[in-house]
C-alpha atoms as a PDB file:
ATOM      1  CA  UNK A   1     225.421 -53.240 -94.768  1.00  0.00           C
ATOM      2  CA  UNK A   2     222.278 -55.451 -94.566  1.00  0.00           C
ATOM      3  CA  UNK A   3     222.609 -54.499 -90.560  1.00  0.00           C
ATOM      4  CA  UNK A   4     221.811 -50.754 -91.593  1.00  0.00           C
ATOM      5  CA  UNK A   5     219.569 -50.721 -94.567  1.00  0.00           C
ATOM      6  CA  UNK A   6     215.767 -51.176 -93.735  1.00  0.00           C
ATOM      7  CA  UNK A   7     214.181 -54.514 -94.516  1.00  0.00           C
ATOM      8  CA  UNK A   8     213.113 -54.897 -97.983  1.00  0.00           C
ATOM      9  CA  UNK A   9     214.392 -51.409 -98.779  1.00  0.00           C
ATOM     10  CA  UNK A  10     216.733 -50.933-101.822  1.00  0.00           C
ATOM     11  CA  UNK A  11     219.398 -48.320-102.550  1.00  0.00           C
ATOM     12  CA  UNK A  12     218.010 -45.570-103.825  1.00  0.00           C
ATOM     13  CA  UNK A  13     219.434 -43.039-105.979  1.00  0.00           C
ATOM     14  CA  UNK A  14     219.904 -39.310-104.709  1.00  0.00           C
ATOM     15  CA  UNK A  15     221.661 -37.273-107.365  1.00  0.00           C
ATOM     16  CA  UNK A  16     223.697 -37.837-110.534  1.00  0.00           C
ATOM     17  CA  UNK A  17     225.363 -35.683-113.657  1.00  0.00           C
ATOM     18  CA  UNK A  18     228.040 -35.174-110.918  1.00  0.00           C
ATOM     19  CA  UNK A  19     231.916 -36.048-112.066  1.00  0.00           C
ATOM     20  CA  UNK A  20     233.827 -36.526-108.812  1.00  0.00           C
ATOM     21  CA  UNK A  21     231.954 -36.782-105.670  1.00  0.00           C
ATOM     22  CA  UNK A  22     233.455 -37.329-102.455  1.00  0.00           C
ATOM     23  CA  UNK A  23     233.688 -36.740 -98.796  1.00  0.00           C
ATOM     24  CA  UNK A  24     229.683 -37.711 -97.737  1.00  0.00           C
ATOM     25  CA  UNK A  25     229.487 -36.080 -94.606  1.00  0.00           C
ATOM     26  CA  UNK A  26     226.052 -36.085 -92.484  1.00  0.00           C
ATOM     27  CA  UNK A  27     224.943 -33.741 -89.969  1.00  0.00           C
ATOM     28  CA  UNK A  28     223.105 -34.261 -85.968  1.00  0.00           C
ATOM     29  CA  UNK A  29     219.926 -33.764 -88.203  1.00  0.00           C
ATOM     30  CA  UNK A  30     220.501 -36.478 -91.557  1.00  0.00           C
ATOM     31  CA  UNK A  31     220.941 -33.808 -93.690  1.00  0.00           C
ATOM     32  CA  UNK A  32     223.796 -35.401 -95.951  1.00  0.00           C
ATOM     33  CA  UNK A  33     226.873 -33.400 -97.496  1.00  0.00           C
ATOM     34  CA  UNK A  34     228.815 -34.066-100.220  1.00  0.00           C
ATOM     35  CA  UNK A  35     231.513 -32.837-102.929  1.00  0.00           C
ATOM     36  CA  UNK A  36     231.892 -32.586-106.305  1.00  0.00           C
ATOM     37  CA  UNK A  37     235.679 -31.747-106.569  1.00  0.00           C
ATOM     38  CA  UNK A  38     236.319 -31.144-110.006  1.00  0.00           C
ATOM     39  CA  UNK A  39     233.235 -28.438-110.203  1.00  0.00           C
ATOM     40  CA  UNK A  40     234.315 -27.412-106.334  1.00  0.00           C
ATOM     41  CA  UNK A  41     230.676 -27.410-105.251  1.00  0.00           C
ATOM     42  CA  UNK A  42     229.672 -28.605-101.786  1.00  0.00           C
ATOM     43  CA  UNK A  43     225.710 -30.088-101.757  1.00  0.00           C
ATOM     44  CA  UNK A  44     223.267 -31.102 -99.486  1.00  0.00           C
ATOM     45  CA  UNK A  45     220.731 -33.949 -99.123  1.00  0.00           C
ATOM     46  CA  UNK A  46     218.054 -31.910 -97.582  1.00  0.00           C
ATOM     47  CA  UNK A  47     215.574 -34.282 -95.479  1.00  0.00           C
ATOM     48  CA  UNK A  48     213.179 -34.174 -97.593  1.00  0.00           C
ATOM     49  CA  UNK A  49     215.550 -35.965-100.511  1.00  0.00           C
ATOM     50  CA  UNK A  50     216.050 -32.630-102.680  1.00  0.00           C
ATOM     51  CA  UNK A  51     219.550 -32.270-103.456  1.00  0.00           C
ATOM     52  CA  UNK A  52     220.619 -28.139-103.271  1.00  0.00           C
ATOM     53  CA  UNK A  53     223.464 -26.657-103.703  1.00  0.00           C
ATOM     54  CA  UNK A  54     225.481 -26.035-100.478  1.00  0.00           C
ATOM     55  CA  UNK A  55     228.769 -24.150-101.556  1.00  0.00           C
ATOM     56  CA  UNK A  56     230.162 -22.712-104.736  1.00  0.00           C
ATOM     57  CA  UNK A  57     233.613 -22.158-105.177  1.00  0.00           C
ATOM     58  CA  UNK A  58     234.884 -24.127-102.363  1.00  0.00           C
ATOM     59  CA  UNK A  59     238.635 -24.785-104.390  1.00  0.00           C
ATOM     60  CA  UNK A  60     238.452 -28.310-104.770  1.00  0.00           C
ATOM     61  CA  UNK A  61     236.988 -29.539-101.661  1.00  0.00           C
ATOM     62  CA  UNK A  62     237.277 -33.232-101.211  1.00  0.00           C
ATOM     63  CA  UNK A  63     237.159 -34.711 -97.700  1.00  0.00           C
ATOM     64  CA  UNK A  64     234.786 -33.382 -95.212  1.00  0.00           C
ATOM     65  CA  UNK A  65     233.461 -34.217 -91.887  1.00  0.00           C
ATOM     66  CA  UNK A  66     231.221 -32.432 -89.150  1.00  0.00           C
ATOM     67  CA  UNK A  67     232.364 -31.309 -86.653  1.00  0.00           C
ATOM     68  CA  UNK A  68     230.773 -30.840 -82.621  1.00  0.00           C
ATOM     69  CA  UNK A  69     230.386 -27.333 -83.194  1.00  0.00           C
ATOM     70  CA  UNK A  70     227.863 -27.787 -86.038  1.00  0.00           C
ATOM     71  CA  UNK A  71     230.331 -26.476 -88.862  1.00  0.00           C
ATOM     72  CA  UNK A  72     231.197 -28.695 -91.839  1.00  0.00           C
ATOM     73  CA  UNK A  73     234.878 -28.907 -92.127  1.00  0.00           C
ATOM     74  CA  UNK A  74     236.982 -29.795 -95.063  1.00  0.00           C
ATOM     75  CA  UNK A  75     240.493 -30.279 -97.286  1.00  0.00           C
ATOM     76  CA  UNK A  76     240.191 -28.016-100.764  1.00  0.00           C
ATOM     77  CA  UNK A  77     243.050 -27.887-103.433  1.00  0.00           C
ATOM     78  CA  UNK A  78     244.338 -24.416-101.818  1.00  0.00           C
ATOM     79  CA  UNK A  79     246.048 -26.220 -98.890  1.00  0.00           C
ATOM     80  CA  UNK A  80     243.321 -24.992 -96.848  1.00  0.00           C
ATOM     81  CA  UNK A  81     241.694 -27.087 -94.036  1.00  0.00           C
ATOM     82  CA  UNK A  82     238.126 -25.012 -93.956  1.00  0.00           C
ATOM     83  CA  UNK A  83     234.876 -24.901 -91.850  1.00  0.00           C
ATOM     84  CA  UNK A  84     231.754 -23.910 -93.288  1.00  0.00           C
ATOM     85  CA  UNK A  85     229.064 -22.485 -91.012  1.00  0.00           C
ATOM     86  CA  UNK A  86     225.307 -23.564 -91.332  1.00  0.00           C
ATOM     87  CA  UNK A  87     224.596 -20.683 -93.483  1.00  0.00           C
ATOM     88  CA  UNK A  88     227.411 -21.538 -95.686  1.00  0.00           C
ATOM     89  CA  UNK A  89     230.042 -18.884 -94.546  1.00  0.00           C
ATOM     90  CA  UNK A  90     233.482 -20.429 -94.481  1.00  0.00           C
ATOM     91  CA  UNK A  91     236.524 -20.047 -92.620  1.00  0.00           C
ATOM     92  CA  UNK A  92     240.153 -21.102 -92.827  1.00  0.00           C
ATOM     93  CA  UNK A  93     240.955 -23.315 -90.288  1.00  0.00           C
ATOM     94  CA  UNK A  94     244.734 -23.985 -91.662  1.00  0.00           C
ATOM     95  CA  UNK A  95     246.674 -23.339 -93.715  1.00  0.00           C
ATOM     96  CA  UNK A  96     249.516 -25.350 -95.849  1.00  0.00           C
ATOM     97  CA  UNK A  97     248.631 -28.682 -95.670  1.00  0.00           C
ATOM     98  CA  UNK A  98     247.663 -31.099 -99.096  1.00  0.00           C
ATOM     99  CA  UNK A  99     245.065 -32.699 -97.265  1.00  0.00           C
ATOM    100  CA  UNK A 100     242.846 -35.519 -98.628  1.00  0.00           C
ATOM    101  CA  UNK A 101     240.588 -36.623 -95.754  1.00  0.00           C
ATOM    102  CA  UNK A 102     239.613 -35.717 -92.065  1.00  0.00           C
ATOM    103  CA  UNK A 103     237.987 -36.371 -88.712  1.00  0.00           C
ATOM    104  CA  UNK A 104     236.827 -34.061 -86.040  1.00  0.00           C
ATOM    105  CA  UNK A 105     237.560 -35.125 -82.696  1.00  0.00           C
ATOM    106  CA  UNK A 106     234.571 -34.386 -79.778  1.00  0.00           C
ATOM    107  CA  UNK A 107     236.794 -32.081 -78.139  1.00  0.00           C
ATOM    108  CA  UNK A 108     237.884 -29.764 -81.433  1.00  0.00           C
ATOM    109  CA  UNK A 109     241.113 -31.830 -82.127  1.00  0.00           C
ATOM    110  CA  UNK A 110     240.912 -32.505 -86.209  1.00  0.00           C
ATOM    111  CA  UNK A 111     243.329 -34.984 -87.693  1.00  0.00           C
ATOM    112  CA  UNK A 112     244.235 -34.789 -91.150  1.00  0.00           C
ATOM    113  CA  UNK A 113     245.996 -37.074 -94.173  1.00  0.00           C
ATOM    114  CA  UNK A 114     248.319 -35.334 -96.594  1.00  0.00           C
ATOM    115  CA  UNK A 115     249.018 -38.415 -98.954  1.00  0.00           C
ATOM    116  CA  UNK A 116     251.653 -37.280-100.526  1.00  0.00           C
ATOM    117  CA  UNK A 117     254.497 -34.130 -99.686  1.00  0.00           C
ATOM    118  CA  UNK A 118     256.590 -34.007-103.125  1.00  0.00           C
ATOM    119  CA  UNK A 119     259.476 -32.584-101.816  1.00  0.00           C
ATOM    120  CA  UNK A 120     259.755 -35.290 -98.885  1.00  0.00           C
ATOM    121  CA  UNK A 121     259.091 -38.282-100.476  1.00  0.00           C
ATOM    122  CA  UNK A 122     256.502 -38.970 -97.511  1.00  0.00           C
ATOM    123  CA  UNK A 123     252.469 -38.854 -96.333  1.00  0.00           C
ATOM    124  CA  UNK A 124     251.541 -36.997 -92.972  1.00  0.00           C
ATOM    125  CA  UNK A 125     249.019 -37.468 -90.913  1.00  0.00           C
ATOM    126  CA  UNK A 126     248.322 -33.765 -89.025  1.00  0.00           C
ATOM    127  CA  UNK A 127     247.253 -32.905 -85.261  1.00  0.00           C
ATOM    128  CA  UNK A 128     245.361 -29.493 -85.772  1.00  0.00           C
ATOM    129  CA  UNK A 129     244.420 -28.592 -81.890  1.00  0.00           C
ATOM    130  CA  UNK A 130     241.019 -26.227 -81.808  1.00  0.00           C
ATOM    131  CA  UNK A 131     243.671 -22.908 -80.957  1.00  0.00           C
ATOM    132  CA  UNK A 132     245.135 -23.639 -84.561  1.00  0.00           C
ATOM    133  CA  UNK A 133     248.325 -25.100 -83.430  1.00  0.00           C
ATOM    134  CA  UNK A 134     249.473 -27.556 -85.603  1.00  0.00           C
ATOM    135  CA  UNK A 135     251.546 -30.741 -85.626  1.00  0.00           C
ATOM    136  CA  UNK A 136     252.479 -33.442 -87.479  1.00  0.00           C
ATOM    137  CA  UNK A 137     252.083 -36.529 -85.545  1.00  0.00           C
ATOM    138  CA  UNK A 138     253.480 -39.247 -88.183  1.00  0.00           C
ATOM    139  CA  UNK A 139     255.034 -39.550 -91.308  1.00  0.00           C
ATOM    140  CA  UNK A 140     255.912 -43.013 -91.765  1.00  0.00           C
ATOM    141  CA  UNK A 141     252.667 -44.116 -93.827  1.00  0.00           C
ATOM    142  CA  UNK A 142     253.495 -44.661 -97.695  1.00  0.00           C
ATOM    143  CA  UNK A 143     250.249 -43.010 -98.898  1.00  0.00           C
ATOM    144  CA  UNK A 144     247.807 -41.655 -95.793  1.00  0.00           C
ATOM    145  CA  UNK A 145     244.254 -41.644 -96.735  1.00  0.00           C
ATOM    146  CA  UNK A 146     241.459 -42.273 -95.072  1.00  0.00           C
ATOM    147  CA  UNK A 147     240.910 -41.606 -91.472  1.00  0.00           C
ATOM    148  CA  UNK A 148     238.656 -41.856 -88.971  1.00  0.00           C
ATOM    149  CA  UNK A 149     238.102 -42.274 -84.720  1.00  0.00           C
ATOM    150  CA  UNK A 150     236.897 -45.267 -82.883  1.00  0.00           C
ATOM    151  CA  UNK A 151     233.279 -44.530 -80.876  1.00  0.00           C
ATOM    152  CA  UNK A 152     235.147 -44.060 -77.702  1.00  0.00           C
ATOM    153  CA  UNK A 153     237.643 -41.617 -79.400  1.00  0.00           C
ATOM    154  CA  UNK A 154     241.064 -43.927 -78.091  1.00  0.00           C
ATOM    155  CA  UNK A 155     242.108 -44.518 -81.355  1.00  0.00           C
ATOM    156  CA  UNK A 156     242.750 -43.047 -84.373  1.00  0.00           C
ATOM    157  CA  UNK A 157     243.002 -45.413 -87.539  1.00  0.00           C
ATOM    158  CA  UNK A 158     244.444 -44.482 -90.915  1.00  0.00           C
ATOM    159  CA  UNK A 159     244.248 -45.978 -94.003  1.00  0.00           C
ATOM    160  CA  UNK A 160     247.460 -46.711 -96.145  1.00  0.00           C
ATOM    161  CA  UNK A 161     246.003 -46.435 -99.788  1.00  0.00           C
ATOM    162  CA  UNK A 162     249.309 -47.782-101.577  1.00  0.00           C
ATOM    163  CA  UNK A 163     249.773 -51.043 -98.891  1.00  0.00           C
ATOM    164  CA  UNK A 164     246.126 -51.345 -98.253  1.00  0.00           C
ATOM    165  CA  UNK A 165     247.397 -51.442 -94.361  1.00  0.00           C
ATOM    166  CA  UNK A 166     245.485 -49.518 -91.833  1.00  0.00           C
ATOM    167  CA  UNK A 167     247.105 -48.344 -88.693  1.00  0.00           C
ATOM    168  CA  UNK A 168     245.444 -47.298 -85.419  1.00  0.00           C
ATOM    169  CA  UNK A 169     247.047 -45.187 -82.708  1.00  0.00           C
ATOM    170  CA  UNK A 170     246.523 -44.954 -79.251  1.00  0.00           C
ATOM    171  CA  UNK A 171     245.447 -41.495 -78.658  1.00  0.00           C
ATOM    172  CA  UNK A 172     246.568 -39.586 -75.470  1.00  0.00           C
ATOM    173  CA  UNK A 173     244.376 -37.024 -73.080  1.00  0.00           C
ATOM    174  CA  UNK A 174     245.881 -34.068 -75.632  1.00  0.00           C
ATOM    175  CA  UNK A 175     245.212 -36.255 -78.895  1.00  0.00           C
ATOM    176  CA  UNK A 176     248.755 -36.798 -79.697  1.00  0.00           C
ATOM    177  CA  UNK A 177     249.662 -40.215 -80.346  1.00  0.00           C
ATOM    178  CA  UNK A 178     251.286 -42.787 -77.438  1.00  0.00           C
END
């Protein structure tokens, strides 16, 4: 981290009296996003360092990303893959999927974990094409977490939480796995 932090610059604290914060998400501008899960509120880092409140009531949210259009999507606890417009508006994006973390694609695609499907014993990792088609493109991690894209957007890796593994896949022209 030494590469990215300024010289002689220490971490600085933001915000605290929060209970579960997750999914830091940051925007073309530096505004920063982030949840607290348990009291489903979404905030934002404003650039001047002030912390406001972003979205009330967001059902849980936990992983979020941005995506090229601008909007802030994210899991919640509804099975709901959501995008939040600048104002704060949100949409569903999908529906019936556990996620737990995502990535936004530069062409729409978004790719989603879903760590853990009771009834099958197994994670997926979800294909969610900017029409709203949906797909599940793998479901032989133990417990698929995190997730992200490589700079180029060739590869999608995902983290196994329970074998600390993480896989990459070679994406395709439609973002489906090779």
């Amino acid at each position: 981290l030494n590469d990215l932090l300024l010289p002689g610059e220490d971490w600085q604290l933001v915000s605290e009296g929060h209970n579960f914060t997750e999914g830091p998400a940051a925007n073309a501008k530096g505004e920063v996003f982030f949840t607290n899960s348990r009291t489903s509120k979404i905030f934002k880092v404003g650039l001047d360092g002030k912390v406001s409140e972003f979205a009330a009531d967001t059902k849980g949210a936990s992983g979020q990303a941005l995506g090229p259009d601008g909007r802030l999507y994210a899991v919640n606890n509804s099975q709901q893959i959501v995008a939040y417009a600048p104002d704060g508006k949100m949409t569903v994006i999908a529906e019936g999927i556990r996620g737990n973390d995502l990535v936004i694609a530069h062409n729409g695609n978004l790719y989603v974990t879903e760590p853990n499907v009771p009834a099958l014993e197994q994670s997926n990792v979800w294909l969610i094409k900017p029409s709203g088609e949906k797909q599940v493109i793998d479901t032989g991690i133990k417990y698929a977490n995190g997730i992200t894209l490589s700079p180029d957007q060739t590869l999608l890796y995902v983290d196994d939480y329970r074998s600390h593994w993480v896989y990459s896949y070679q994406l395709k022209a439609d973002g489906t796995p090779q």
